[in-house]
Protein backbone atom coordinates (compact mmCIF):
# COMPACT_ATOMS: atom_id res chain seq x y z
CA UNK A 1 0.00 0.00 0.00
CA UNK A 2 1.21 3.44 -0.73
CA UNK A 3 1.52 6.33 2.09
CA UNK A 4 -0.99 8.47 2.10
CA UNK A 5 -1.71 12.39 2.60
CA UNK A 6 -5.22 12.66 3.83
CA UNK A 7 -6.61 15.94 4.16
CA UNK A 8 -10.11 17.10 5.95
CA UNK A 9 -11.39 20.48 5.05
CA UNK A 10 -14.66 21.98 6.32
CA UNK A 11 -17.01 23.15 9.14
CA UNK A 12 -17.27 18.90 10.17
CA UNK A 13 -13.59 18.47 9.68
CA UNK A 14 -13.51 17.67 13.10
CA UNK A 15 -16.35 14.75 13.47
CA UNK A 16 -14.39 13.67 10.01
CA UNK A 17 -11.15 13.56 11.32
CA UNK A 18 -12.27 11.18 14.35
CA UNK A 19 -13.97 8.99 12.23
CA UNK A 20 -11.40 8.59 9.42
CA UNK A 21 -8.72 8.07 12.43
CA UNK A 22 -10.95 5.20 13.84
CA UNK A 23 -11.98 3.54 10.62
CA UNK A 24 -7.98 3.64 10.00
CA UNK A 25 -5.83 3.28 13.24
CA UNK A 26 -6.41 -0.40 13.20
CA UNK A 27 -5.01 -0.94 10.01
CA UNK A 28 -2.73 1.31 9.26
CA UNK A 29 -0.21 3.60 11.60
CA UNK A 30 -2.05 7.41 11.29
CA UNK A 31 -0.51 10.14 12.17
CA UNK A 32 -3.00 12.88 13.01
CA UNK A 33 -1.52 16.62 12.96
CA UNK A 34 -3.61 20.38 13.07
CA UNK A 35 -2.21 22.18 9.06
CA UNK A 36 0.35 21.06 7.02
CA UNK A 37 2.77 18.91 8.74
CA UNK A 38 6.45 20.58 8.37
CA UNK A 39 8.99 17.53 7.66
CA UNK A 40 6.30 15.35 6.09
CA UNK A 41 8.80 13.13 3.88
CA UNK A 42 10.98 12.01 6.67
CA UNK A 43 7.94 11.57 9.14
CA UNK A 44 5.93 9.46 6.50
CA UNK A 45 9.05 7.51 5.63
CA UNK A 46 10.39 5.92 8.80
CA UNK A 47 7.21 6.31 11.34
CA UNK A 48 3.81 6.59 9.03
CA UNK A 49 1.09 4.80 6.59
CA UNK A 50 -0.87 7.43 6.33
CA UNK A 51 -0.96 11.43 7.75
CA UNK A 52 -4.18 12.77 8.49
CA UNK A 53 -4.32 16.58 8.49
CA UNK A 54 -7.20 18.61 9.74
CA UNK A 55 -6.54 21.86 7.50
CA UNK A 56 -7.21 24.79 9.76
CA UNK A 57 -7.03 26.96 6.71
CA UNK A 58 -3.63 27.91 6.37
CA UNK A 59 -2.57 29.56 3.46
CA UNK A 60 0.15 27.22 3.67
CA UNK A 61 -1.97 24.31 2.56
CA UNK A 62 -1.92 24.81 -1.54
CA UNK A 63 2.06 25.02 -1.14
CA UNK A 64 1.55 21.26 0.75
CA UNK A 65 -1.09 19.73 -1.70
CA UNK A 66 1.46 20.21 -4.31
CA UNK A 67 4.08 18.50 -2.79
CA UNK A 68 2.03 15.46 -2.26
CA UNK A 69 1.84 13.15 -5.23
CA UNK A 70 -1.88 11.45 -4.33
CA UNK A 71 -3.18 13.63 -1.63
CA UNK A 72 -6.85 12.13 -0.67
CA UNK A 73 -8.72 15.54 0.24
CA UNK A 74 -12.03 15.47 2.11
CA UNK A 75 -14.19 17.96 2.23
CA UNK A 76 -16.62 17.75 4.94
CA UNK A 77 -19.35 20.12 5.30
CA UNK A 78 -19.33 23.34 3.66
CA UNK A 79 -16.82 25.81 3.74
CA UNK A 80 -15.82 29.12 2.00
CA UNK A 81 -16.13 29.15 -1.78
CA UNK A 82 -12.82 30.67 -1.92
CA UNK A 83 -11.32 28.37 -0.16
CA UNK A 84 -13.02 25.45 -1.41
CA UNK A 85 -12.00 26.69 -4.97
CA UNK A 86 -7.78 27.29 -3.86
CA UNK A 87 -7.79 23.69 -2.15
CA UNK A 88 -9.10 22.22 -5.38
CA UNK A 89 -6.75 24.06 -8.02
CA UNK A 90 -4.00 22.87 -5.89
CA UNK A 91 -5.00 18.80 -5.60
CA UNK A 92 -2.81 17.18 -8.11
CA UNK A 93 -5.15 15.45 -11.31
CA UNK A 94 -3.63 12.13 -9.65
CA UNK A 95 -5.36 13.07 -6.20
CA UNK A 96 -8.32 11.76 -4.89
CA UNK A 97 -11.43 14.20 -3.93
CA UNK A 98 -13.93 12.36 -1.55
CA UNK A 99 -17.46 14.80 -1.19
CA UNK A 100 -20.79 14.54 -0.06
CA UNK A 101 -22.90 13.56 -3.43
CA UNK A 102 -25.15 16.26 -2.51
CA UNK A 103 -22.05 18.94 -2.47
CA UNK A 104 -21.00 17.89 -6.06
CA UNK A 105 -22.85 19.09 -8.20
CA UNK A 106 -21.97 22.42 -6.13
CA UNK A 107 -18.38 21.89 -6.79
CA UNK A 108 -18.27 21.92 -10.33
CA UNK A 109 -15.46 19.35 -10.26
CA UNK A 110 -14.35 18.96 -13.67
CA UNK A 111 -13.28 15.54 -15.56
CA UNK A 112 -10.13 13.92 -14.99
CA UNK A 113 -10.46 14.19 -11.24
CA UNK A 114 -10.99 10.52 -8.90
CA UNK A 115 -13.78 11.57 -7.00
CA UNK A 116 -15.88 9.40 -4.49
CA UNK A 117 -18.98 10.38 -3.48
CA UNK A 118 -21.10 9.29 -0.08
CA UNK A 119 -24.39 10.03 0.99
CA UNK A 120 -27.73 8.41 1.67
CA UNK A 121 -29.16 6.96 -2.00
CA UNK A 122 -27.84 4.46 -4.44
CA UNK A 123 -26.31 7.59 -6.73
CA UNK A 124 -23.43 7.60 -4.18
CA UNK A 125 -20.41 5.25 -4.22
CA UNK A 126 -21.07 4.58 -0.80
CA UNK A 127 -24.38 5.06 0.95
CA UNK A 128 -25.99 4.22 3.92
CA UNK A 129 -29.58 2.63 4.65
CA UNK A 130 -31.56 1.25 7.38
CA UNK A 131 -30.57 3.97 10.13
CA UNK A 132 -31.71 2.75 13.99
CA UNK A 133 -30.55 4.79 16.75
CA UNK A 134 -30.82 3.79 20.16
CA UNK A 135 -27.79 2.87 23.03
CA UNK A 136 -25.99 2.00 19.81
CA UNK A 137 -26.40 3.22 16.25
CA UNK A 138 -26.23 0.12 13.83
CA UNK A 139 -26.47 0.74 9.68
CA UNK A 140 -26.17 -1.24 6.54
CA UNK A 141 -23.76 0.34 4.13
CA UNK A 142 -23.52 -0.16 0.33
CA UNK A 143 -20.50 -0.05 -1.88
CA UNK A 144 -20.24 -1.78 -5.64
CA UNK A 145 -23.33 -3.97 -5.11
CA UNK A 146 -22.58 -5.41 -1.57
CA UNK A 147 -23.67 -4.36 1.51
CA UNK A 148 -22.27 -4.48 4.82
CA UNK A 149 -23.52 -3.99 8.41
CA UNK A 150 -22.18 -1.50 11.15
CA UNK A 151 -22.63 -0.95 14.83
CA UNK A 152 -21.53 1.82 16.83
CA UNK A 153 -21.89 2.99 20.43
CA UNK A 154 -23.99 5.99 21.56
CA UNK A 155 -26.52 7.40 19.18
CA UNK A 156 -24.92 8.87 16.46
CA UNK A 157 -26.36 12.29 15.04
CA UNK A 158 -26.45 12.65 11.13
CA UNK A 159 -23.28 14.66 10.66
CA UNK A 160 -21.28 11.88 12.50
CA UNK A 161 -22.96 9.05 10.61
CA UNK A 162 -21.86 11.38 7.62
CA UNK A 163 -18.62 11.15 8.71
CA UNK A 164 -18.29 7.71 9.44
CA UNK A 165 -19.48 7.50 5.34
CA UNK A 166 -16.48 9.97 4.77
CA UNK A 167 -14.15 7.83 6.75
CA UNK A 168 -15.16 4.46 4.74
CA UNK A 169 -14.44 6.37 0.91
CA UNK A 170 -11.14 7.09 2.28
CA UNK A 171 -10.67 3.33 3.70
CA UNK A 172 -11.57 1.83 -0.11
CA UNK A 173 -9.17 4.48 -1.28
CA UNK A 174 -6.38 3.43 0.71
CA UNK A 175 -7.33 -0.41 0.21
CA UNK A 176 -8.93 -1.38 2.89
CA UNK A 177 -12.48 -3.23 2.37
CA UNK A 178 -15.71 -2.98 3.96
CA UNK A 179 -15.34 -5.40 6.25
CA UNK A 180 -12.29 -4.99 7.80
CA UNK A 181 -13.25 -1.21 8.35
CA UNK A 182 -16.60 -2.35 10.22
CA UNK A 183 -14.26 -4.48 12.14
CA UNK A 184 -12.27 -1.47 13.47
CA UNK A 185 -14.88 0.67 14.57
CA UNK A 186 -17.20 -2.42 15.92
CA UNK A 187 -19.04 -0.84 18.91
CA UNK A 188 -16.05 1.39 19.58
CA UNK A 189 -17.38 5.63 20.76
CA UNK A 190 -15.89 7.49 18.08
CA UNK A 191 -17.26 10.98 18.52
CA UNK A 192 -17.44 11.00 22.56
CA UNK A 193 -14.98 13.46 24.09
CA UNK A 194 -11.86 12.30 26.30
């Protein structure tokens, strides 16, 4: 598997982050870090499979994204249309964009780009169905004609079951499969506060 730059941009970038760490950390060594990491080639190197980056919207991030050869950048939630517009100039035609499907038609994301798409409806590459809340939040999720259940503790609000969908388009990405992935964050608490 090849290292991998993932970085979260957006008003949920935090419920994104925490989700894309869990989905990952058992699998792969993350690395979690606030902006754009300054010795990123020797930390990924010797220590890393993947860096996850919450961008914090430093203007140092376009100056990053181009230094990365297959960045994965997710956008989660809105955020400013000027921003939104610098971070996608700068992702590299090799990169990967992962977006709400609802957001995309907002984005005006041109061809040549790998973009993978989550939401709740079968136009998606990965979607959820069959919601129920309770003590623990449990869903079915469906990628490329197969479906796969999930369970979670605590009752998940939208925007972190969003994220959790987020989490799983960067997983496939960086070759990990359904399964697996529901294995990691098996009635783990993803989003509670330590």
């Amino acid at each position: 598997m090849n290292k991998k730059i993932i970085i979260v941009s957006g008003e949920r970038e935090e419920e994104s982050a925490k989700a894309i760490f869990a989905v990952l950390s058992r699998s792969i060594d993350v690395l979690q870090t606030n902006g754009a990491p300054r010795f990123l080639k020797r930390i990924i190197s010797v220590f890393y499979g993947a860096v996850l980056v919450k961008d914090n919207q430093s203007k140092k991030i376009k100056y990053f994204l181009k230094k990365c050869p297959q960045p994965v950048v997710v956008f989660a939630g809105s955020d400013s249309r000027s921003h939104k517009k610098k971070m996608f100039k700068a992702i590299p035609k090799q990169g990967y964009v992962v977006v709400d499907r609802s957001m995309l038609r907002k984005m005006n994301i041109g061809n040549g780009r790998n973009v993978m798409t989550f939401g709740t409806g079968p136009t998606s590459d990965i979607y959820v169905t069959d919601i129920n809340k309770g003590e623990e939040t449990n869903f079915k999720v469906s990628y490329k004609g197969s479906v796969t259940p999930f369970w979670i503790k605590g009752k998940l609000k939208n925007r972190e079951i969003y994220a959790i969908l987020s989490a799983l388009c960067v997983g496939v990405i960086l070759g990990l499969n359904l399964v697996e992935m529901s294995g990691n964050i098996r009635s783990r608490e993803i989003f509670t506060e330590k």
